[in-house]
Protein backbone atom coordinates (compact mmCIF):
# COMPACT_ATOMS: atom_id res chain seq x y z
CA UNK A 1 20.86 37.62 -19.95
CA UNK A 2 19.21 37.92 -16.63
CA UNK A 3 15.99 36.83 -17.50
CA UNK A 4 17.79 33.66 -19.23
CA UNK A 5 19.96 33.08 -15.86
CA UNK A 6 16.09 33.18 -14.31
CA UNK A 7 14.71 30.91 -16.45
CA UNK A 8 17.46 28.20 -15.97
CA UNK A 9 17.16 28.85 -12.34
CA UNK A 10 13.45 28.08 -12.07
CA UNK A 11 14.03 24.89 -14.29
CA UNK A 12 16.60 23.67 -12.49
CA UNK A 13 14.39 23.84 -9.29
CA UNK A 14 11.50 22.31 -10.67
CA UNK A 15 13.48 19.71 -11.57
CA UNK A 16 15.27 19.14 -7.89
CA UNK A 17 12.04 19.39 -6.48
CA UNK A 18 10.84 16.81 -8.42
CA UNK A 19 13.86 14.73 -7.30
CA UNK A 20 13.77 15.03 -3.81
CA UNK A 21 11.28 12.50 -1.96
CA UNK A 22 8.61 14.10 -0.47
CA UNK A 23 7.61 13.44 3.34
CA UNK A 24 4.17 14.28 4.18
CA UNK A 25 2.04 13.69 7.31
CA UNK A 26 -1.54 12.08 6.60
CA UNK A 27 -2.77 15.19 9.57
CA UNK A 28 -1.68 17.77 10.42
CA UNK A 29 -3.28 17.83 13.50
CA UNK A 30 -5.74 15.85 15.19
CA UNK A 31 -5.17 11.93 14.33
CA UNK A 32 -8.50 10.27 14.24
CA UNK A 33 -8.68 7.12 16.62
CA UNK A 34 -5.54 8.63 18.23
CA UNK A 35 -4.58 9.10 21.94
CA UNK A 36 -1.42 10.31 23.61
CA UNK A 37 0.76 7.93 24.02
CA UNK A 38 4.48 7.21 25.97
CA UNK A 39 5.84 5.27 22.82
CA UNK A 40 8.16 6.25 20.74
CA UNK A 41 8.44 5.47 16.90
CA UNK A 42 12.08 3.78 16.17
CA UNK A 43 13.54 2.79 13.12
CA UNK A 44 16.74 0.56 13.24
CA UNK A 45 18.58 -1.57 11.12
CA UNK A 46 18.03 -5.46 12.03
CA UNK A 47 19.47 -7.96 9.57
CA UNK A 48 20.33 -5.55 6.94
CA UNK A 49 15.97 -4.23 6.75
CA UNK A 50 15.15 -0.60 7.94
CA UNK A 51 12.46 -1.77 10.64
CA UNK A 52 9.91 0.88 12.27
CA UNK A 53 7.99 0.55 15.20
CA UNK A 54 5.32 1.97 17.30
CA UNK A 55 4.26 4.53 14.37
CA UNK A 56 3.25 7.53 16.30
CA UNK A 57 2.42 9.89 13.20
CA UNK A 58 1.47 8.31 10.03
CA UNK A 59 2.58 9.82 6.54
CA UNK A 60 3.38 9.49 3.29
CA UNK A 61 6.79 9.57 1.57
CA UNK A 62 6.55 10.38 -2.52
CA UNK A 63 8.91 9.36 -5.44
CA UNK A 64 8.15 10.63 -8.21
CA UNK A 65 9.77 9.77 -11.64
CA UNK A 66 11.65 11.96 -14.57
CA UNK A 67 8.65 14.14 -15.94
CA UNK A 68 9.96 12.77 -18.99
CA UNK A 69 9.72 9.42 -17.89
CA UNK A 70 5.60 9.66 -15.95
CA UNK A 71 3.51 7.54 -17.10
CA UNK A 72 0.48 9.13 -15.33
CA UNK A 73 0.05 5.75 -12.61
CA UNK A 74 0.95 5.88 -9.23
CA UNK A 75 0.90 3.21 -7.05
CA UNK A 76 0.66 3.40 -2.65
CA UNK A 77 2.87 0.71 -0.86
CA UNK A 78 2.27 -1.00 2.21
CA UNK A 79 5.11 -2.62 3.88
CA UNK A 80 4.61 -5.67 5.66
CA UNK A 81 5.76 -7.01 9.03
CA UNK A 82 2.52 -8.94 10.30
CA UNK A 83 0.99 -5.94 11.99
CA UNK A 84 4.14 -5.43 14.29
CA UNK A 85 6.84 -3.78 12.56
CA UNK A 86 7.29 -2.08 9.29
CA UNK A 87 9.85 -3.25 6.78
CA UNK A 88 10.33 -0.13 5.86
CA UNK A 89 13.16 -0.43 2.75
CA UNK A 90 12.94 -3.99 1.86
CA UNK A 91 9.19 -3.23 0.86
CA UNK A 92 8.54 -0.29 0.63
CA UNK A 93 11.34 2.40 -0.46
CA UNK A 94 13.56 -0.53 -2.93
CA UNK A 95 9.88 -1.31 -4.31
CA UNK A 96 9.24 2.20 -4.55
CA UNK A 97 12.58 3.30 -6.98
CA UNK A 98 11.75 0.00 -8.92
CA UNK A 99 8.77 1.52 -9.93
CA UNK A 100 10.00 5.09 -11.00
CA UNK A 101 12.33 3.18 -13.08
CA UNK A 102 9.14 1.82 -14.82
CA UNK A 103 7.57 5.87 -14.56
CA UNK A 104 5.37 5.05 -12.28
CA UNK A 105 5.15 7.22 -9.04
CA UNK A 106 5.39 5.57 -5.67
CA UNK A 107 3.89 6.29 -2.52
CA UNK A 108 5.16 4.63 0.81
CA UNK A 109 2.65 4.60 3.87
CA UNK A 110 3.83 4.45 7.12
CA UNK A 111 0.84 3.23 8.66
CA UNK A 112 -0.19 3.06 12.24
CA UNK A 113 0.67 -0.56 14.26
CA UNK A 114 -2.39 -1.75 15.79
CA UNK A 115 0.54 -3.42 18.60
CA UNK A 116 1.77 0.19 19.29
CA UNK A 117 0.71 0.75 22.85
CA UNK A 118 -1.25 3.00 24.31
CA UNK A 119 -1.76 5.41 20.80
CA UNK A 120 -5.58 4.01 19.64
CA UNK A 121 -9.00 4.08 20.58
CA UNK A 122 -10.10 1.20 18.88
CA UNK A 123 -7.56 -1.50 18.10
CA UNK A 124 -8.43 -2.59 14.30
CA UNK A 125 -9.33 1.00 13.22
CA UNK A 126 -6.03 2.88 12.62
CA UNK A 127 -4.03 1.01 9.45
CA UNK A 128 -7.30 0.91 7.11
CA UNK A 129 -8.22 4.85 8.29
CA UNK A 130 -4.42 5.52 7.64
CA UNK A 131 -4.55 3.80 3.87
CA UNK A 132 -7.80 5.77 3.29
CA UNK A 133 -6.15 9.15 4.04
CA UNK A 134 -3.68 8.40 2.00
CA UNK A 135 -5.34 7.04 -0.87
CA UNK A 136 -7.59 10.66 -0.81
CA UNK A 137 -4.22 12.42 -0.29
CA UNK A 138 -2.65 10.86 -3.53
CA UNK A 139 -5.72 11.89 -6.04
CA UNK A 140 -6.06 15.65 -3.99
CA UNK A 141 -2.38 16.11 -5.26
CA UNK A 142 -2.29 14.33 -8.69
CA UNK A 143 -2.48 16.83 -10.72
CA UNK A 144 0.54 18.73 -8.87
CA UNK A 145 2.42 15.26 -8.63
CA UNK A 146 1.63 14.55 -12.50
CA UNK A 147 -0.45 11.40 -11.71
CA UNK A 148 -3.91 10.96 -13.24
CA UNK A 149 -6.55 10.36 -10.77
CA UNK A 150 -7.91 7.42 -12.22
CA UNK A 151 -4.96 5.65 -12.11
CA UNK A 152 -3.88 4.94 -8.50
CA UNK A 153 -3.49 1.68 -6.92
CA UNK A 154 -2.51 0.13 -3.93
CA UNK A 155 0.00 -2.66 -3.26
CA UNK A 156 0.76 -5.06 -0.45
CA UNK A 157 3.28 -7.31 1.03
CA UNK A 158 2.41 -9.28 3.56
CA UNK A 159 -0.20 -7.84 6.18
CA UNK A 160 0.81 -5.12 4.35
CA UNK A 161 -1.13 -7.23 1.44
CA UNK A 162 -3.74 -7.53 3.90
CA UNK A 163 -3.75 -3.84 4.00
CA UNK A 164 -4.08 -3.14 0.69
CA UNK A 165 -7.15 -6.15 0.19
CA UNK A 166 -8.67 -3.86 3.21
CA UNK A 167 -8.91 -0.79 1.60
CA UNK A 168 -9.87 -2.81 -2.06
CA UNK A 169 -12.90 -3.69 -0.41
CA UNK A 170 -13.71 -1.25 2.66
CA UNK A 171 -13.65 2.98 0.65
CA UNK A 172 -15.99 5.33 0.07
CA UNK A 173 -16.42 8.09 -2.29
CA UNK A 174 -15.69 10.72 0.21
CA UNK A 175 -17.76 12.91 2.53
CA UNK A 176 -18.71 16.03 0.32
CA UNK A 177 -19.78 17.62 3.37
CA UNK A 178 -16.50 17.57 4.97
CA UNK A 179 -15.06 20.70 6.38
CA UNK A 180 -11.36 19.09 4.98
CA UNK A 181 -10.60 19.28 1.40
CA UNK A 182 -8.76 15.71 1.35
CA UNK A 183 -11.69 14.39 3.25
CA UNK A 184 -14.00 15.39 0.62
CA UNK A 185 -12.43 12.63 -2.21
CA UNK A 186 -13.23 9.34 -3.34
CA UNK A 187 -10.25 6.64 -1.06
CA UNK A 188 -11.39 3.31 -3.92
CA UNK A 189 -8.14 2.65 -5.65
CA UNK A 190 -8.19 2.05 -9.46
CA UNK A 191 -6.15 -1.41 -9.07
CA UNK A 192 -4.75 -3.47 -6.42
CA UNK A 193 -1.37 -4.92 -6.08
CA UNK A 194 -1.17 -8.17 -3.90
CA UNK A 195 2.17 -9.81 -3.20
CA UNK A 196 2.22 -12.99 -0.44
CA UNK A 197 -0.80 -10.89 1.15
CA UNK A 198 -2.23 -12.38 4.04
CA UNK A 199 -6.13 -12.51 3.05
CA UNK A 200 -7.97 -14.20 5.48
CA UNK A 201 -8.21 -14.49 9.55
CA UNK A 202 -10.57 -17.90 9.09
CA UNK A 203 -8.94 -19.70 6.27
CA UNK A 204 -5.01 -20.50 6.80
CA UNK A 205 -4.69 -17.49 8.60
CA UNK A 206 -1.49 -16.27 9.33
CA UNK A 207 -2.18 -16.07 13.24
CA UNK A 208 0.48 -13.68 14.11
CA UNK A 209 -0.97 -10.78 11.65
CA UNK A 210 -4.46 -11.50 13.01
CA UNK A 211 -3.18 -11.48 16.94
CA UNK A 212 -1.79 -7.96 16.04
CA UNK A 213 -4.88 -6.48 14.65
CA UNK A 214 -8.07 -7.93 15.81
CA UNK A 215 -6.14 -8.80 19.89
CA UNK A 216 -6.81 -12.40 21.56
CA UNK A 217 -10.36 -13.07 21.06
CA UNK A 218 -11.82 -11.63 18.45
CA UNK A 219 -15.07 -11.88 17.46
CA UNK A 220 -16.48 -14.07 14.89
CA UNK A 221 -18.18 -11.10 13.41
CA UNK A 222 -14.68 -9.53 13.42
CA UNK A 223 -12.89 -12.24 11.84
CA UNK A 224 -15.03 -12.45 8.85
CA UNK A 225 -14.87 -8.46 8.70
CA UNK A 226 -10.65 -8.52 8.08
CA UNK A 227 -11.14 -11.97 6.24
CA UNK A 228 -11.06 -10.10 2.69
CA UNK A 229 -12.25 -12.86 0.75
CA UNK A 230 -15.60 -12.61 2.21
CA UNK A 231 -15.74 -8.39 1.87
CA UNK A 232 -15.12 -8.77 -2.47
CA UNK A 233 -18.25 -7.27 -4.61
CA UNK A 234 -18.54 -6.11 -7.88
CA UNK A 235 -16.92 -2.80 -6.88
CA UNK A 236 -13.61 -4.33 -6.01
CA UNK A 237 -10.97 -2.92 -8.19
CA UNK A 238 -8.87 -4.85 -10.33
CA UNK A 239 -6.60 -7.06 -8.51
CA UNK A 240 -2.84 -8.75 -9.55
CA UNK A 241 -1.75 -11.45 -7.03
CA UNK A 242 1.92 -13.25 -6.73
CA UNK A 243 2.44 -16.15 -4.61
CA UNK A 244 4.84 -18.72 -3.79
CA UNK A 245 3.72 -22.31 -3.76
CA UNK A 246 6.53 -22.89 -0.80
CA UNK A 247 5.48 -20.00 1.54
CA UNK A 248 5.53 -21.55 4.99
CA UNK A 249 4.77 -17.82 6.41
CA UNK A 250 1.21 -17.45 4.51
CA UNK A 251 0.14 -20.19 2.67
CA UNK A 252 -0.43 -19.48 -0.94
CA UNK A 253 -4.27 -20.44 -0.09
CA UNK A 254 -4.22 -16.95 0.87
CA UNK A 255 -4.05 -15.79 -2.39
CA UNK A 256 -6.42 -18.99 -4.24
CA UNK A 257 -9.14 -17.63 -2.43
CA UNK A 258 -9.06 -14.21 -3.02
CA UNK A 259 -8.63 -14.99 -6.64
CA UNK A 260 -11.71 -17.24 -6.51
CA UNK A 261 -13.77 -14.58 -4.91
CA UNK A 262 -12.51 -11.98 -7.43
CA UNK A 263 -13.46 -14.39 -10.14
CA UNK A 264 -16.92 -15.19 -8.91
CA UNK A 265 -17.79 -11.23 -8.32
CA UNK A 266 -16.43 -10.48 -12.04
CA UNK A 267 -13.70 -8.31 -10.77
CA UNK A 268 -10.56 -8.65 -13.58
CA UNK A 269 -8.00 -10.55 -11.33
CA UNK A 270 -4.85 -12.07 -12.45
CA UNK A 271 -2.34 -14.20 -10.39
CA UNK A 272 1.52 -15.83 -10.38
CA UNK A 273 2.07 -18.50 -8.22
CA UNK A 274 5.73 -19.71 -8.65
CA UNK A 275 6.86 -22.91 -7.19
CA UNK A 276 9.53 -21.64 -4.99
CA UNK A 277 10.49 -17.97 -3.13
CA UNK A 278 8.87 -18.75 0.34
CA UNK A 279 8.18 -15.49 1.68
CA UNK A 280 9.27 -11.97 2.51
CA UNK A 281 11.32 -12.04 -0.48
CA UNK A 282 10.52 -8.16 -1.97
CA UNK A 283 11.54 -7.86 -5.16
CA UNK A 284 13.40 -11.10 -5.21
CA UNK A 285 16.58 -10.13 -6.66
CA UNK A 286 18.42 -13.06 -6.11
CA UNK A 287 15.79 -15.69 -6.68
CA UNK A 288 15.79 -16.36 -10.70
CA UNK A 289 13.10 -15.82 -12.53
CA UNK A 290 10.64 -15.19 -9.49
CA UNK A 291 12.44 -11.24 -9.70
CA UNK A 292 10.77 -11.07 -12.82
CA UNK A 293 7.31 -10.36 -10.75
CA UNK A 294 8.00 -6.75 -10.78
CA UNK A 295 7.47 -6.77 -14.62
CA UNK A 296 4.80 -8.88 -14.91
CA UNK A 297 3.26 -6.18 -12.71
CA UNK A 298 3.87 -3.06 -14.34
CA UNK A 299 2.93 -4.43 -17.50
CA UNK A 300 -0.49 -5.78 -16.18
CA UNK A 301 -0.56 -2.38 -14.40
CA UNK A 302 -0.53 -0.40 -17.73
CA UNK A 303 -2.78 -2.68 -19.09
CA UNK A 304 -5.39 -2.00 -16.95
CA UNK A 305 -5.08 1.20 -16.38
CA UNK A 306 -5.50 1.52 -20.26
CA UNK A 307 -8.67 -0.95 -20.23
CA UNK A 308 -10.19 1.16 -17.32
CA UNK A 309 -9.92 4.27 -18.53
């Protein structure tokens, strides 16, 4: 009887644990291109999004589905907020249980804010060296998590889009030499997920995304470093794309030539540009047939996943 009791004990805490979203810290100590800083991270609610600012300590936050339900993908979202704020629910933790529903696990980054004061060495550095850690982080725990390592993306709204393009074309395969086992794995993601992303700082730019992570005068050199369409090889994972022909934000050019440069490198790429949604809208719940974006994702998602592997 008391090894039954036992039994259902341990189940039943597998299972909570498996329930309960994980918060993890990309470091534990020292955060590269970090410095001490007088800011403090806030997180309030401004018409009716969860916005955070002035990210002090980057980390991850895990949902995983039912074990039952795992499909073995995982996917790491980037909220957007042009570089300035996070929007932390709206695209991130709502996008994040949308997923699961499909048994897919979901990652949120909080990322560093290149406009947090005071906190970096070099300006431009912090959000793609935060994606990276986390992208490493994800495949060190798959096999814990239930997530196969060669199926994890990344996906992007916004600058968080931009992000998530970033990383797509700017990983390594890790340093095998490191002294930290994380450091030691591949950051590429299998896929990439690209919703209204903000692409380029030279071609309809969205200037308030590139003000808050490249400063006042950037560089040319610089520009066409962060301008993603001009970073795409042969390596870049497969990328999905969803637009809106009405976004006034980030003009859906954004996404035409990132599909263009996908095409011309041979990189699988597929794209949905609906007529109307402008921008910001998340999962677009209340906007018709445009909510149906999610699924055209996850399908394409365990499409090429299968075609990959």
């Amino acid at each position: 009887m008391r090894i039954i009791q036992l039994l259902i004990t341990i189940i039943y805490c597998t299972i909570s644990m498996n329930a309960q979203n994980m918060v993890i810290p990309l470091w534990e100590k020292d955060i590269p291109n970090s410095k001490p800083s007088t800011q403090k991270e806030t997180a309030n609610m401004e018409n009716g999004m969860l916005l955070v600012r002035e990210v002090q300590k980057p980390d991850i936050t895990v949902y995983l589905p039912s074990i039952g339900a795992a499909t073995g993908e995982a996917v790491i979202i980037c909220p957007g907020g042009g570089y300035w704020v996070l929007a932390y629910d709206w695209e991130g933790m709502d996008v994040a249980r949308a997923l699961n529903a499909k048994g897919i696990a979901a990652i949120v980054l909080k990322y560093r804010l290149p406009t947090s004061k005071d906190n970096y060495i070099i300006r431009h550095k912090s959000p793609l060296l935060d994606a990276q850690r986390a992208m490493r982080m994800v495949r060190y725990n798959a096999k814990k998590w239930n997530i196969d390592t060669d199926k994890i993306g990344i996906m992007g709204f916004s600058a968080g889009g931009h992000l998530a393009a970033t990383l797509s074309n700017n990983f390594d395969n890790g340093d095998k030499m490191a002294i930290d086992s994380i450091d030691k794995i591949s950051c590429r993601p299998d896929f990439s997920v690209l919703i209204y992303p903000v692409i380029s700082c030279l071609v309809k730019p969205h200037q308030g995304s590139v003000k808050a992570l490249l400063g006042e005068n950037p560089s040319k050199e610089l520009l066409e470093k962060f301008s993603n369409e001009m970073q795409v090889t042969e390596d870049t994972p497969p990328t999905f794309l969803v637009h809106s022909t009405d976004d006034d934000a980030v003009p859906v050019k954004n996404s035409l030539i990132y599909y263009e440069a996908c095409h011309k490198k041979n990189v699988p790429v597929e794209m949905h540009i609906y007529p109307y949604g402008g921008h910001g809208y998340s999962l677009a719940l209340d906007k018709g047939y445009l909510s149906t974006w999610i699924d055209r994702c996850t399908d394409w998602i365990k499409h090429i996943t299968k075609e990959e592997k």
